[in-house]
Protein backbone atom coordinates (compact mmCIF):
# COMPACT_ATOMS: atom_id res chain seq x y z
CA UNK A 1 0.00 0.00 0.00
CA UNK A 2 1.26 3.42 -0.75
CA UNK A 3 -0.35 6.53 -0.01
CA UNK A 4 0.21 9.49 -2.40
CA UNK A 5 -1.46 13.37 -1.33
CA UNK A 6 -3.10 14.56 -4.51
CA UNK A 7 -2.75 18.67 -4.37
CA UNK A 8 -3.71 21.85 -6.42
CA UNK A 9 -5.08 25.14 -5.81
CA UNK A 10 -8.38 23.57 -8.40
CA UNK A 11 -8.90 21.48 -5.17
CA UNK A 12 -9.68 23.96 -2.75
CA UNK A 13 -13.29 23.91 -1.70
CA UNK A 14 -13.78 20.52 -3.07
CA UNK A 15 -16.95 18.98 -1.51
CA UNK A 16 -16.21 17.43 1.67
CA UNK A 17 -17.44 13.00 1.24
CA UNK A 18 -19.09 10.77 2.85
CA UNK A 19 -17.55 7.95 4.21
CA UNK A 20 -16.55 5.35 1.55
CA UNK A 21 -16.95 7.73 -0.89
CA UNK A 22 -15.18 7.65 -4.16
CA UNK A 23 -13.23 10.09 -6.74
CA UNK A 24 -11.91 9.09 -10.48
CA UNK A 25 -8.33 9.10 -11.05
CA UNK A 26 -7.26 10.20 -14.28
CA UNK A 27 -3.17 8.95 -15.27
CA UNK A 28 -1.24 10.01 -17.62
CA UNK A 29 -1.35 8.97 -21.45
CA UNK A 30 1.66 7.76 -22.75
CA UNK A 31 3.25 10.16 -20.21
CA UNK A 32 1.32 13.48 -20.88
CA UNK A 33 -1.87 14.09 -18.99
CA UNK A 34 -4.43 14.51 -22.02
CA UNK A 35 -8.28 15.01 -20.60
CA UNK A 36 -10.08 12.08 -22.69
CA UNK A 37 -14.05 13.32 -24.66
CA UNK A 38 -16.77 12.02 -24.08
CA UNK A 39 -18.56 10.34 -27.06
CA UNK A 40 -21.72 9.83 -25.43
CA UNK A 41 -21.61 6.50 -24.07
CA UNK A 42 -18.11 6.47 -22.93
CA UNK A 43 -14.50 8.60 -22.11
CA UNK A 44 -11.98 7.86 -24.94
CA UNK A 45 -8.55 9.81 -26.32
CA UNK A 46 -8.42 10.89 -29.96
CA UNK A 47 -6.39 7.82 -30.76
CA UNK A 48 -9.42 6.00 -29.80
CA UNK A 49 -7.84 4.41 -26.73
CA UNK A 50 -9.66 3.83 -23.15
CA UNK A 51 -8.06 6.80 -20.62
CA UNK A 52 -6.74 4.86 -17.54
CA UNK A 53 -9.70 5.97 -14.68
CA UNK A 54 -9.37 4.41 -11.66
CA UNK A 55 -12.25 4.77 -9.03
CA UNK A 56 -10.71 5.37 -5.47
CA UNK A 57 -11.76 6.41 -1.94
CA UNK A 58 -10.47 9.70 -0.37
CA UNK A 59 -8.71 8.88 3.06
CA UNK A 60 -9.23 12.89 3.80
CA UNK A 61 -9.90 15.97 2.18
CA UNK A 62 -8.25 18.99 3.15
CA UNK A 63 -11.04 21.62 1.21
CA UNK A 64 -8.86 24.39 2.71
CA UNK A 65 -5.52 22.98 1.34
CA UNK A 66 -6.29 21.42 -2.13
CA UNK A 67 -5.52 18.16 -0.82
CA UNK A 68 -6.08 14.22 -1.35
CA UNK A 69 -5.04 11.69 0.32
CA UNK A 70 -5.34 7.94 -1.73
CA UNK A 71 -3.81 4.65 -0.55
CA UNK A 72 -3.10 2.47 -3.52
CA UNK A 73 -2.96 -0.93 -3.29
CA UNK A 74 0.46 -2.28 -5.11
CA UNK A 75 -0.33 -4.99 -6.95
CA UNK A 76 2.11 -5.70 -9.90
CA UNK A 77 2.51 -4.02 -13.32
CA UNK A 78 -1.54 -2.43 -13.60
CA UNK A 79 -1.58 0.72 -14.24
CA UNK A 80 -2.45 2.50 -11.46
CA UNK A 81 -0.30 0.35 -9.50
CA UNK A 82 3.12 0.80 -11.43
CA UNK A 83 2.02 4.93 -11.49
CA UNK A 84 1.32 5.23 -7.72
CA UNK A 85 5.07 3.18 -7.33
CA UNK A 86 6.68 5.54 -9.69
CA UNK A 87 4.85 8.52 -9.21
CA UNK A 88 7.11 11.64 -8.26
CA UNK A 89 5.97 14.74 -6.49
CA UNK A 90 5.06 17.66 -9.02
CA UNK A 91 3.83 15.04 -11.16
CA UNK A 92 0.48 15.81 -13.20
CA UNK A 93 -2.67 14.01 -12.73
CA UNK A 94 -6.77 14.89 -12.86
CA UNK A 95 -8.88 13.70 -10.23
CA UNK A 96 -12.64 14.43 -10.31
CA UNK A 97 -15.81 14.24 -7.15
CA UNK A 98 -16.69 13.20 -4.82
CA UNK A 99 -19.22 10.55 -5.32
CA UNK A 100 -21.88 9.67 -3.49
CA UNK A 101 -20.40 7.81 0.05
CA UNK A 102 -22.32 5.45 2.23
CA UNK A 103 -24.85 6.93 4.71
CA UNK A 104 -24.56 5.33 7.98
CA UNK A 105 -27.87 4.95 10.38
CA UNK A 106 -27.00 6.24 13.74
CA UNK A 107 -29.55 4.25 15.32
CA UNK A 108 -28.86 0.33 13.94
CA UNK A 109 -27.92 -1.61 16.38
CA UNK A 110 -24.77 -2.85 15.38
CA UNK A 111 -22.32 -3.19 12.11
CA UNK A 112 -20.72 -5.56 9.82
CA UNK A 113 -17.96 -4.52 7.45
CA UNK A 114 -16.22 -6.28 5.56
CA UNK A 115 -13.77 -5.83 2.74
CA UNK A 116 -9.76 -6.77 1.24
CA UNK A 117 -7.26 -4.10 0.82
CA UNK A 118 -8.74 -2.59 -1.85
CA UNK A 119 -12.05 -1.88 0.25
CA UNK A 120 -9.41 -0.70 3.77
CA UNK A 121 -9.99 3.43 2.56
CA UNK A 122 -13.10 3.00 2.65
CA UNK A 123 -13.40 0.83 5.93
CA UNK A 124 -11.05 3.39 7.50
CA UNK A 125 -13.41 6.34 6.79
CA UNK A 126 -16.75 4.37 7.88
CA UNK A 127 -15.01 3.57 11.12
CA UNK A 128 -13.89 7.31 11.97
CA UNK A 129 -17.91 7.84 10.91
CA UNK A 130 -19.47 4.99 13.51
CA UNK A 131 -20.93 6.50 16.54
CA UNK A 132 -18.79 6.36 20.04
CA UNK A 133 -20.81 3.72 21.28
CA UNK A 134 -21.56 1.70 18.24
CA UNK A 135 -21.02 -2.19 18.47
CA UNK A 136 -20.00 -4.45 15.66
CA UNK A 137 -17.24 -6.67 13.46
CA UNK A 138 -15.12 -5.52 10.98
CA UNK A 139 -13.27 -8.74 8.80
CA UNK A 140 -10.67 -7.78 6.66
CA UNK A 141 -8.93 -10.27 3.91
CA UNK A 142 -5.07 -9.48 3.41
CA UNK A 143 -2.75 -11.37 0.83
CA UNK A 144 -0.37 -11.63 3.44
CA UNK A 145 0.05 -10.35 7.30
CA UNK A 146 2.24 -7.29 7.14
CA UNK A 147 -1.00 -5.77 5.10
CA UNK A 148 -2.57 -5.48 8.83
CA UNK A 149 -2.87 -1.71 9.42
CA UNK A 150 -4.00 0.23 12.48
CA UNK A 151 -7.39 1.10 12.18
CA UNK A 152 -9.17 3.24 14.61
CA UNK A 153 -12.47 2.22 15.68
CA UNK A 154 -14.94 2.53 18.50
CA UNK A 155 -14.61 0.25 22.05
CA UNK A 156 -17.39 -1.99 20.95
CA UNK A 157 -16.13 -2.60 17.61
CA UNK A 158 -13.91 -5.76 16.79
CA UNK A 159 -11.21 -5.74 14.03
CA UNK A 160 -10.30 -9.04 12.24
CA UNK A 161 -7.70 -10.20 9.84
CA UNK A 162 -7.80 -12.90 7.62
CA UNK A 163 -4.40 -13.71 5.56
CA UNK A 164 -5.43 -15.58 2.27
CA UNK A 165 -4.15 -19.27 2.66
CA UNK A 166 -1.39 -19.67 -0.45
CA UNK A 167 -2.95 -20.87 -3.80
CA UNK A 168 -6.69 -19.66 -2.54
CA UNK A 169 -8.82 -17.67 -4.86
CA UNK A 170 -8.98 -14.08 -3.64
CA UNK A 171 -12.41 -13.54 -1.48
CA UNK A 172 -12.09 -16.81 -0.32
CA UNK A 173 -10.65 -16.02 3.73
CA UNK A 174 -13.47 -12.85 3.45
CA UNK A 175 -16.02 -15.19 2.39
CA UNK A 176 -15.38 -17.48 5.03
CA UNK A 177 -15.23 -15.01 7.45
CA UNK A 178 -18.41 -13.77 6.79
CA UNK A 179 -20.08 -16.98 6.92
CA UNK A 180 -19.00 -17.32 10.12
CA UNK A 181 -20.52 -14.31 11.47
CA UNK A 182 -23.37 -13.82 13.41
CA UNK A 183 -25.13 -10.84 12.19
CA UNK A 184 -27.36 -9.34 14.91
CA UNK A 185 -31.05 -8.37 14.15
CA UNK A 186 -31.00 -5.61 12.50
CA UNK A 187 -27.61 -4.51 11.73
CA UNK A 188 -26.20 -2.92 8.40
CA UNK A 189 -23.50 -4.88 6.71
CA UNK A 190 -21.17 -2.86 3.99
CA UNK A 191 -18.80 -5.19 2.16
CA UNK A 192 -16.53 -5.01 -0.76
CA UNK A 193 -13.47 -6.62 -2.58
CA UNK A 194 -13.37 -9.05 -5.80
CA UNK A 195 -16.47 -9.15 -7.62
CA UNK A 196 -16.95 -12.65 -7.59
CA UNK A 197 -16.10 -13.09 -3.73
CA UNK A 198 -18.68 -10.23 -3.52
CA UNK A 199 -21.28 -12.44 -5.59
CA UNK A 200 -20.38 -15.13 -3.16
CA UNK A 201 -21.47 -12.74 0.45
CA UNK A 202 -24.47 -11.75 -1.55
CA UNK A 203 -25.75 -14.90 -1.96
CA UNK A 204 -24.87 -15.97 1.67
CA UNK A 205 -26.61 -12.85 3.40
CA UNK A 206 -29.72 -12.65 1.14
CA UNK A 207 -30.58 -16.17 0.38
CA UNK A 208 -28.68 -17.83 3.39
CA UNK A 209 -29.42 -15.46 6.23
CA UNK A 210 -32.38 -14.23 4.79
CA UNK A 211 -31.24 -10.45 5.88
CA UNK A 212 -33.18 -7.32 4.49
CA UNK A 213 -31.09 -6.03 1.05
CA UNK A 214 -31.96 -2.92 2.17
CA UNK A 215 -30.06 -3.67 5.50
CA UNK A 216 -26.97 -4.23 3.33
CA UNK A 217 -24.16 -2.36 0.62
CA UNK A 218 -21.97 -5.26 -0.92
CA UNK A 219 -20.50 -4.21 -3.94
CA UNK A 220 -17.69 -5.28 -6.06
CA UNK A 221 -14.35 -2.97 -6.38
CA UNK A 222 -12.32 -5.15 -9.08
CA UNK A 223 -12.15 -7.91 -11.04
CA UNK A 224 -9.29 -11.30 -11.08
């Protein structure tokens, strides 16, 4: 994970998120930053290539500094991955936001989140957001154990970590983990990771546990 502090005077006053809320990333294009048109259905560059967006959550937004802070998972040679690893300071990018966050109910009794690395941002932020007294489980998948971070969270809120066994399909430790949770009447569950582990805790809390959709915000943040 690296984090890199996105800054410009065009960021001052930029609206304040939500928890797990997102921006768009724009990288460079064969080293220049070029702003991509859209055609109508889609961003492209006049060569008719894709621009490289990337979807990310905010850590914090200064609105009184122009500032950004993104953590980046490093995953190989993608392309946000192999920018955010050779990324210097002064060097150009676009962001654009914020989208719309998650709104958290300040009277459910309890919470289950649950996400990999990708989804830790946005765990972070809904964490700082949780009332003092809230009460809940947090169960986070990491590829291996020096991924743990420090996450602040409120007395009654437990933090787990779940290191992917070697040669197991990513999702597979968070999917796990979440079947062997006990979700309390009531409760809101946020998840997110790989889409198809995501499939996988859909199917467990809707058809399995029979809990309320509207009780729950699963999505899916990338694709293996």
């Amino acid at each position: 994970m690296r984090q890199v502090t996105i800054a410009g005077s065009e960021l001052v006053g930029l609206e304040p998120p939500e928890p797990a809320a997102s921006v768009r990333l724009l990288l460079p294009h064969h080293g220049e930053l070029v702003l991509p048109e859209w055609n109508g259905n889609e961003f492209l560059h006049d060569d008719g290539s894709r621009p490289h967006l990337r979807t990310l959550t905010p850590l914090r937004i200064d609105t009184e500094r122009g500032e950004v802070d993104l953590d980046i998972v490093l995953h190989g040679s993608g392309p946000l991955a192999t920018w955010a690893t050779d990324v210097v300071p002064g060097a150009p990018v676009a962001i654009s936001g914020t989208g719309r966050g998650y709104e958290i109910d300040p009277d459910a009794p309890a919470f289950v989140l649950a996400g990999d690395e990708s989804a830790l941002p946005a765990i972070t932020t809904i964490l700082l957001a949780l009332p003092d007294g809230a009460t809940g489980q947090v169960h986070v998948e990491l590829g291996a154990a020096e991924g743990e971070q420090e996450l602040v969270a409120p007395a009654g809120v437990s933090v787990d970590w779940h290191v992917l066994p070697d040669g197991a399909a990513p999702g597979d430790a968070l999917v796990g983990a979440v079947a062997a949770t006990r979700v309390p009447d009531g409760a809101r569950v946020w998840g997110a990771g790989e889409a198809a582990a995501v499939q996988r805790i859909r199917r467990q809390l809707f058809e399995e546990l029979g809990i309320e959709r509207a009780r729950c915000s699963v999505r899916g943040y990338w694709k293996l």
